[in-house]
C-alpha atoms as a PDB file:
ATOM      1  CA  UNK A   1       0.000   0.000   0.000  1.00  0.00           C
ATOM      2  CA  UNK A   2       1.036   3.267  -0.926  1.00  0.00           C
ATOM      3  CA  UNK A   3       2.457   5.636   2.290  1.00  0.00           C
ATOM      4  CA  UNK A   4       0.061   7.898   3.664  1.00  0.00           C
ATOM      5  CA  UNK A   5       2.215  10.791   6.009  1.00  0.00           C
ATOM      6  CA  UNK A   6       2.170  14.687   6.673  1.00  0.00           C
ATOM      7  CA  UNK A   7       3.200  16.821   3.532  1.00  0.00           C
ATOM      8  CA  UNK A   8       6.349  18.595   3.878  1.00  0.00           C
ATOM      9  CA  UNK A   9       6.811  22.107   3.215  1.00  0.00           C
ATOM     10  CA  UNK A  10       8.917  21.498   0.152  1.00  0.00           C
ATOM     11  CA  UNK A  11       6.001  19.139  -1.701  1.00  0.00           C
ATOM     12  CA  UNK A  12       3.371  22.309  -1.621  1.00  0.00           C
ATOM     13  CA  UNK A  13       4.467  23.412  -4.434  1.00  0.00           C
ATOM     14  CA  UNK A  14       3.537  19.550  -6.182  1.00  0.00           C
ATOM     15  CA  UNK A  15       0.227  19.867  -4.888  1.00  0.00           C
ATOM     16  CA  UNK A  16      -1.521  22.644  -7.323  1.00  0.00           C
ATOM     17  CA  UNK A  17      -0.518  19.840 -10.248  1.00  0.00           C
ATOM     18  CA  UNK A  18      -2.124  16.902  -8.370  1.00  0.00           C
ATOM     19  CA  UNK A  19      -5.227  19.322  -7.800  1.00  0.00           C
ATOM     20  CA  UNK A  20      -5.453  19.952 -11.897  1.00  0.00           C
ATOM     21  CA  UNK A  21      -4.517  16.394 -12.634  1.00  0.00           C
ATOM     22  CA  UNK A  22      -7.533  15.041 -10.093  1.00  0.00           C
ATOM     23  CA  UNK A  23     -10.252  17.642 -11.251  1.00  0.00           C
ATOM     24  CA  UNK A  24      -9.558  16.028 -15.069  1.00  0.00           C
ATOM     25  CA  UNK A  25     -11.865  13.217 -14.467  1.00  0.00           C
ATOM     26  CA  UNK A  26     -14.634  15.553 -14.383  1.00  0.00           C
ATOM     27  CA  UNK A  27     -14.553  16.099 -17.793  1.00  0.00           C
ATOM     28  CA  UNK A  28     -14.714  12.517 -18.515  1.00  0.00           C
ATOM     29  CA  UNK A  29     -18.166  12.181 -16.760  1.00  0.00           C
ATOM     30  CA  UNK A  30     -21.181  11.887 -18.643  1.00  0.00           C
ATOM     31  CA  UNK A  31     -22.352  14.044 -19.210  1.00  0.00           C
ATOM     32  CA  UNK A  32     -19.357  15.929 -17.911  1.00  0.00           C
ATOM     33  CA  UNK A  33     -18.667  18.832 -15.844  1.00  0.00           C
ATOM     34  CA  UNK A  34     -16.493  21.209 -17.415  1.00  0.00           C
ATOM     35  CA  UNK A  35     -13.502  22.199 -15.250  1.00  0.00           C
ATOM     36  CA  UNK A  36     -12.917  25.390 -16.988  1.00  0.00           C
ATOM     37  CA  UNK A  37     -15.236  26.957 -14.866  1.00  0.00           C
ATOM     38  CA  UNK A  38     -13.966  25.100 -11.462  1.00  0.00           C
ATOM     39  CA  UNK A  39     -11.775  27.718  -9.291  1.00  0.00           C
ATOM     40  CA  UNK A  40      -8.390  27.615 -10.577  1.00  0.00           C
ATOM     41  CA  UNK A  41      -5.813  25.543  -8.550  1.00  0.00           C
ATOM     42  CA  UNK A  42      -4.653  26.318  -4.979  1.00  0.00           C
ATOM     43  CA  UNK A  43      -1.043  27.646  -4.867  1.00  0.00           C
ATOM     44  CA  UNK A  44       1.431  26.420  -2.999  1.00  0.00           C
ATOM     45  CA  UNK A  45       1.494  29.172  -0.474  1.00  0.00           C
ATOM     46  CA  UNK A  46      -2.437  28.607   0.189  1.00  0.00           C
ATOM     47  CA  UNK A  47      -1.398  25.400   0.479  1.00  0.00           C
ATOM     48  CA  UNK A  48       0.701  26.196   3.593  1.00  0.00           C
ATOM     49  CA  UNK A  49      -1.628  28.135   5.142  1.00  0.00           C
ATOM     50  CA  UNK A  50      -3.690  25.283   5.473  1.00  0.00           C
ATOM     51  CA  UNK A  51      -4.473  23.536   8.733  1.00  0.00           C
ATOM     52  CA  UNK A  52      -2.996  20.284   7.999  1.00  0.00           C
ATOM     53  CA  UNK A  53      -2.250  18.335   4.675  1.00  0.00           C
ATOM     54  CA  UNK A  54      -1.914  14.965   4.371  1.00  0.00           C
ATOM     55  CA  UNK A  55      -0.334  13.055   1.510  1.00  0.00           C
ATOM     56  CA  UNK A  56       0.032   9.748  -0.526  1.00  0.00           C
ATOM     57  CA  UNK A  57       3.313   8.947  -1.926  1.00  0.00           C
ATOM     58  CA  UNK A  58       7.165   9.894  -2.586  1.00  0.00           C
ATOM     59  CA  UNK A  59       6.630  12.304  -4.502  1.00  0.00           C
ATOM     60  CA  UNK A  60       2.857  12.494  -3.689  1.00  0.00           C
ATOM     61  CA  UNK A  61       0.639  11.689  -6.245  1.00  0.00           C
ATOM     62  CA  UNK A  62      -2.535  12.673  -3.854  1.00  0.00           C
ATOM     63  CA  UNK A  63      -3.826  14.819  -0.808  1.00  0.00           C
ATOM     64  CA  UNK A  64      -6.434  15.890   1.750  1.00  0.00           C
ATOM     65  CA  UNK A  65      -6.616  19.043   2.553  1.00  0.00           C
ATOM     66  CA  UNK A  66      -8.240  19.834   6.117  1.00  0.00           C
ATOM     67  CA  UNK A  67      -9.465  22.841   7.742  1.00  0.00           C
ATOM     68  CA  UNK A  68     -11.373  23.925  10.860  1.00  0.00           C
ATOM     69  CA  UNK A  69     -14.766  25.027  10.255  1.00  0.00           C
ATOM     70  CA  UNK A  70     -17.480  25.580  12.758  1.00  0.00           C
ATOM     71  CA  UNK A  71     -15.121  23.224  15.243  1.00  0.00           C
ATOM     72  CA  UNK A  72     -15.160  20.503  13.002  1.00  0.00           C
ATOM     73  CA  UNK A  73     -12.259  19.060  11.030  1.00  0.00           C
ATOM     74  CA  UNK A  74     -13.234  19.719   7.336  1.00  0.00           C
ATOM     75  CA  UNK A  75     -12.058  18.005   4.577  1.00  0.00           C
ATOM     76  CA  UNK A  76     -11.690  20.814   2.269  1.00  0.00           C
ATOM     77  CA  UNK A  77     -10.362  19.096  -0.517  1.00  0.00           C
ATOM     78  CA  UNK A  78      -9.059  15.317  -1.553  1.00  0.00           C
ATOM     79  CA  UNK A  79      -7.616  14.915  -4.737  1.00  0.00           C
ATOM     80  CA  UNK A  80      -5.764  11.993  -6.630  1.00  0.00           C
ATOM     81  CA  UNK A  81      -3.615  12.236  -9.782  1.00  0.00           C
ATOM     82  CA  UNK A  82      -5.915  10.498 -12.321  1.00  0.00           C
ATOM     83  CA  UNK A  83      -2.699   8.250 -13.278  1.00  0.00           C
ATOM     84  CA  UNK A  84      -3.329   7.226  -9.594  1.00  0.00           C
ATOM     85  CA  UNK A  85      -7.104   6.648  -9.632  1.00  0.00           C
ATOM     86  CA  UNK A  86      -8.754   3.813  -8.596  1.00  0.00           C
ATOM     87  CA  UNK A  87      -6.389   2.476  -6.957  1.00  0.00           C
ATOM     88  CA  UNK A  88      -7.576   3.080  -3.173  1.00  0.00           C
ATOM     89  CA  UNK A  89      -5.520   6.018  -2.517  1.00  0.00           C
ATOM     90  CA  UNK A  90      -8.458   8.106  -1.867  1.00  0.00           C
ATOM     91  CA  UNK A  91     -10.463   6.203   0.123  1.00  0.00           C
ATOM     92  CA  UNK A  92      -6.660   5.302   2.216  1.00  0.00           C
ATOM     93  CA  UNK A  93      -6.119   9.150   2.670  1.00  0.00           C
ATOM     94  CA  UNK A  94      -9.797  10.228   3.707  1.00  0.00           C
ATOM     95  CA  UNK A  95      -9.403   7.014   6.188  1.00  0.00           C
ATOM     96  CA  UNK A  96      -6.039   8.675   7.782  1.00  0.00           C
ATOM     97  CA  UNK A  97      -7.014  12.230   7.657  1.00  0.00           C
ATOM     98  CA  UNK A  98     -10.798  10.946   9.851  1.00  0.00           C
ATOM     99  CA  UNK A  99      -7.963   9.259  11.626  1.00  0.00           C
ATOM    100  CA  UNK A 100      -5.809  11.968  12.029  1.00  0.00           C
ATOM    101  CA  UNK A 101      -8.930  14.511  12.922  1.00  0.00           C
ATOM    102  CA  UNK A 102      -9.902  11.982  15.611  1.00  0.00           C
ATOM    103  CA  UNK A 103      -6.577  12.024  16.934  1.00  0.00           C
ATOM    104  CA  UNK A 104      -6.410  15.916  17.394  1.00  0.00           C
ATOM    105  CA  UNK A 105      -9.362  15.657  19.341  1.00  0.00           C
ATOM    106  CA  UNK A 106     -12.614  16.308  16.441  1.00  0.00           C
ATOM    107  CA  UNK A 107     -15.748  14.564  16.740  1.00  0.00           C
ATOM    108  CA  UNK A 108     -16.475  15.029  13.235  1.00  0.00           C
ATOM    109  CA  UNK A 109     -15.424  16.065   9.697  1.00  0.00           C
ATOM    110  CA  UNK A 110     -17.240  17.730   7.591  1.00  0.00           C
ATOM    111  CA  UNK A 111     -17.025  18.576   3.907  1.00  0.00           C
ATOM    112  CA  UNK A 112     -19.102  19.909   0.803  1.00  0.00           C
ATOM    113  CA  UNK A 113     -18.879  18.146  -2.138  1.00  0.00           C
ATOM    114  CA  UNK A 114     -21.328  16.988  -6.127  1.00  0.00           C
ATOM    115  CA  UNK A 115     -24.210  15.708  -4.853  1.00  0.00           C
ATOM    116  CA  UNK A 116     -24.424  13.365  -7.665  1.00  0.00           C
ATOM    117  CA  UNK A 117     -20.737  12.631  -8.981  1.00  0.00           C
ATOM    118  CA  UNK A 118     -20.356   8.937  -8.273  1.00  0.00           C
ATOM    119  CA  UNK A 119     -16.802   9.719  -6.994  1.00  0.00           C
ATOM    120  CA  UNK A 120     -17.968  12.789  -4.954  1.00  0.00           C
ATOM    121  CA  UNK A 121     -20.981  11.908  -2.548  1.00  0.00           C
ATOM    122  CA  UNK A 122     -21.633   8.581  -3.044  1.00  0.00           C
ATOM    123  CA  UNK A 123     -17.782   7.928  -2.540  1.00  0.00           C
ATOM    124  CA  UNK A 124     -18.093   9.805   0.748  1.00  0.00           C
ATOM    125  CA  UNK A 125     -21.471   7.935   1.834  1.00  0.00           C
ATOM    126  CA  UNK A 126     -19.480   4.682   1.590  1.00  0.00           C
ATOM    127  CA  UNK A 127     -17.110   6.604   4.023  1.00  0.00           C
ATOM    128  CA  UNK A 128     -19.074   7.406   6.551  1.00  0.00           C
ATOM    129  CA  UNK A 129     -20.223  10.464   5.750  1.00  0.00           C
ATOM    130  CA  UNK A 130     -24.127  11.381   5.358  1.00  0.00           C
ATOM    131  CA  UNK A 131     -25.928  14.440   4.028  1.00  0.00           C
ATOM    132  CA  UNK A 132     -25.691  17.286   6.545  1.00  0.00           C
ATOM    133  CA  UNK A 133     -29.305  19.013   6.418  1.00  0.00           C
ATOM    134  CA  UNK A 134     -28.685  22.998   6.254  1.00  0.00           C
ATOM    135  CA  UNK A 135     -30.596  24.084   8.747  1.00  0.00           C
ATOM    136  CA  UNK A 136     -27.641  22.301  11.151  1.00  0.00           C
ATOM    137  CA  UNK A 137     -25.300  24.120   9.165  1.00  0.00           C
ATOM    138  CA  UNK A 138     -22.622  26.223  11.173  1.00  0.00           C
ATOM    139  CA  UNK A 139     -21.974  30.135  10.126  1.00  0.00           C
ATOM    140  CA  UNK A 140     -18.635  29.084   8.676  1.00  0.00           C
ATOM    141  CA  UNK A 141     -20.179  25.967   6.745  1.00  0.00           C
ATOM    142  CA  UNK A 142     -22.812  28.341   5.131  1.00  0.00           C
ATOM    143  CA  UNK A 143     -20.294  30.885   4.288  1.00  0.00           C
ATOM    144  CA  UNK A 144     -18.265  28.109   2.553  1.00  0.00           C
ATOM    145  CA  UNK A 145     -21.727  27.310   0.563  1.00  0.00           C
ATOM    146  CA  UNK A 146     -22.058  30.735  -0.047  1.00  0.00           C
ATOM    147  CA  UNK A 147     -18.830  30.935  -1.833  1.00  0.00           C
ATOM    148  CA  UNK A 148     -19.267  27.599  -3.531  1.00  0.00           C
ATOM    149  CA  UNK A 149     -21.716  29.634  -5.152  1.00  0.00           C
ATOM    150  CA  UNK A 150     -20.595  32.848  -6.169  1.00  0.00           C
ATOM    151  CA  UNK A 151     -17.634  30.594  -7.429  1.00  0.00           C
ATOM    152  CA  UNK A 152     -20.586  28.684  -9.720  1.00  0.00           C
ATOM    153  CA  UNK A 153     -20.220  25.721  -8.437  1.00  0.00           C
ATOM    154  CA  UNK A 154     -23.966  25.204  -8.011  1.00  0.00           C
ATOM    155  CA  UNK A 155     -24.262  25.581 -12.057  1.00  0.00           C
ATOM    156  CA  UNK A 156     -22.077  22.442 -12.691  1.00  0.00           C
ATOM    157  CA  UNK A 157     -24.415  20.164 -10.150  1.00  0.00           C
ATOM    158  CA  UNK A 158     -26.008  20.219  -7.093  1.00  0.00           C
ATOM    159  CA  UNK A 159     -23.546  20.438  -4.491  1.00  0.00           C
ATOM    160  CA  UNK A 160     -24.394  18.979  -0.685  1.00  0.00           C
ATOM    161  CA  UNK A 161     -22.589  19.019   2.354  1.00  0.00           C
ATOM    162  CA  UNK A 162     -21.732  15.907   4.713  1.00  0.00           C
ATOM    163  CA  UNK A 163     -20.627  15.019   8.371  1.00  0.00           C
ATOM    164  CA  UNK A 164     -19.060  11.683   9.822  1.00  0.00           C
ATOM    165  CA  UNK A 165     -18.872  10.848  13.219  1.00  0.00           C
ATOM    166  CA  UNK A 166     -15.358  10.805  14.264  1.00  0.00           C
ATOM    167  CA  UNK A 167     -15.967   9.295  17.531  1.00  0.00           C
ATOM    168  CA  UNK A 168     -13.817  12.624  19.640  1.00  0.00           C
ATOM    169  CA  UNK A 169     -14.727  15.148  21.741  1.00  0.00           C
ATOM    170  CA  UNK A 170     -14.429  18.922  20.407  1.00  0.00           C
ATOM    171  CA  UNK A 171     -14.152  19.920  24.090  1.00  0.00           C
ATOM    172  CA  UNK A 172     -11.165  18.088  24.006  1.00  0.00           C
ATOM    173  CA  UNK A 173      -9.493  19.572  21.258  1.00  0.00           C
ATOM    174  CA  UNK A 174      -6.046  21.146  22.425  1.00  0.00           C
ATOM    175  CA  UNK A 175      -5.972  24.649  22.016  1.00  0.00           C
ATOM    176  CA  UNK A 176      -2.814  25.025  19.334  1.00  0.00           C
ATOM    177  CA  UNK A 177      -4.779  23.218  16.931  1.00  0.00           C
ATOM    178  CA  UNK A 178      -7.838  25.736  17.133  1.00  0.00           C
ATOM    179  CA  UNK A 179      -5.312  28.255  16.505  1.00  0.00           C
ATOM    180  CA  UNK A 180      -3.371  27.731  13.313  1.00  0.00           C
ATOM    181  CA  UNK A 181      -1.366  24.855  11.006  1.00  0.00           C
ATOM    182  CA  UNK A 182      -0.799  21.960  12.426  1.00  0.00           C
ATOM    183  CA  UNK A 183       1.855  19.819  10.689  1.00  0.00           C
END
C-alpha cells in the first residue's frame, strides 16, 4: 500500500498539479462537468496556510486538505492524480485524515462536495459520511456554501454538504490546533 504521512513544506508546491490532474476526471463524466469553470488551482502558499495536509506517496501523487470550520475538522479538498485513480488512494487518505482529525481531538469532519458525482458523494457515503441538512449548518459551513456559489459551483451540479462521526470530543481539542497549522 502506498504511504500515507504529513506533507512537507517542500512538496506544496507539487500539490496545485495533483489538484489539476484530479479535477480532469470531471470532464470525462457523462455528461461531464467542465472544469474550466472550477476555481483555478490552490497555490502552494495557500497550500501552507492550510491547517494540515496529508499526503500519498514519494513524490505524492494525492492529498487531503483539512481545515477547521465551525469546530469541526473539514475536509476541504481530496484529490488523486488520475494516473493514480482507482487504486484506493483516496479512500486510504480520507481514512487517515478521519484518523488523524480523531486524533487531534474532532468529533467530526465535515465537507461539501457533487451531490451526484459517483466519486464525490456517493464515494463519501461509503465513508461514513451522510448528508448534513442545512438548517444544522454552522456560520462558517454556510459561508463556505455561499462561496461555492458565487464561485458557480452550483451551475455544474447540485452540491451537498456531509458530516461523519469521528468518535472525539471537540471539548477536548487542544488549544494550538484551534489556533493555526498543524503539521
Amino acid at each position: 500500500m502506498i504511504e500515507i504521512r504529513p506533507a512537507a513544506l517542500s512538496e506544496f508546491g507539487l500539490l496545485p498539479f495533483i489538484e489539476a490532474e484530479a479535477d480532469a476526471a470531471f470532464d470525462a463524466l457523462v455528461p461531464g462537468i467542465d472544469t474550466d469553470s472550477f476555481p483555478p488551482p490552490g497555490t502552494a502558499g495557500e497550500f501552507a496556510e492550510a491547517f494540515h495536509i496529508m499526503v500519498a506517496g514519494r513524490p505524492p501523487v494525492g492529498f487531503a486538505r483539512l481545515e477547521i470550520v465551525d469546530r469541526h475538522a473539514h475536509l476541504t479538498q481530496l484529490a488523486v492524480n488520475n494516473e493514480y485513480a482507482r487504486q484506493g488512494i483516496g479512500r486510504a487518505l480520507l481514512g487517515a485524515a478521519k484518523a488523524w482529525a480523531q486524533e487531534a481531538g474532532f468529533h467530526s469532519m465535515t465537507l461539501t462536495t457533487f451531490r451526484d458525482v459517483p466519486f464525490n458523494a456517493p464515494f463519501y457515503a461509503s465513508c461514513g459520511f451522510a448528508a448534513l441538512p442545512s438548517e444544522e449548518w454552522g456560520a462558517e459551513l454556510r459561508a463556505i456554501r455561499r462561496r461555492e456559489a458565487e464561485l458557480g459551483l452550483d451551475g455544474l451540479g447540485p452540491r451537498i454538504a456531509m458530516l461523519a462521526a469521528l468518535g472525539g470530543r471537540a471539548d477536548l481539542l487542544d488549544e494550538r490546533f484551534r489556533r493555526g497549522p498543524h503539521f
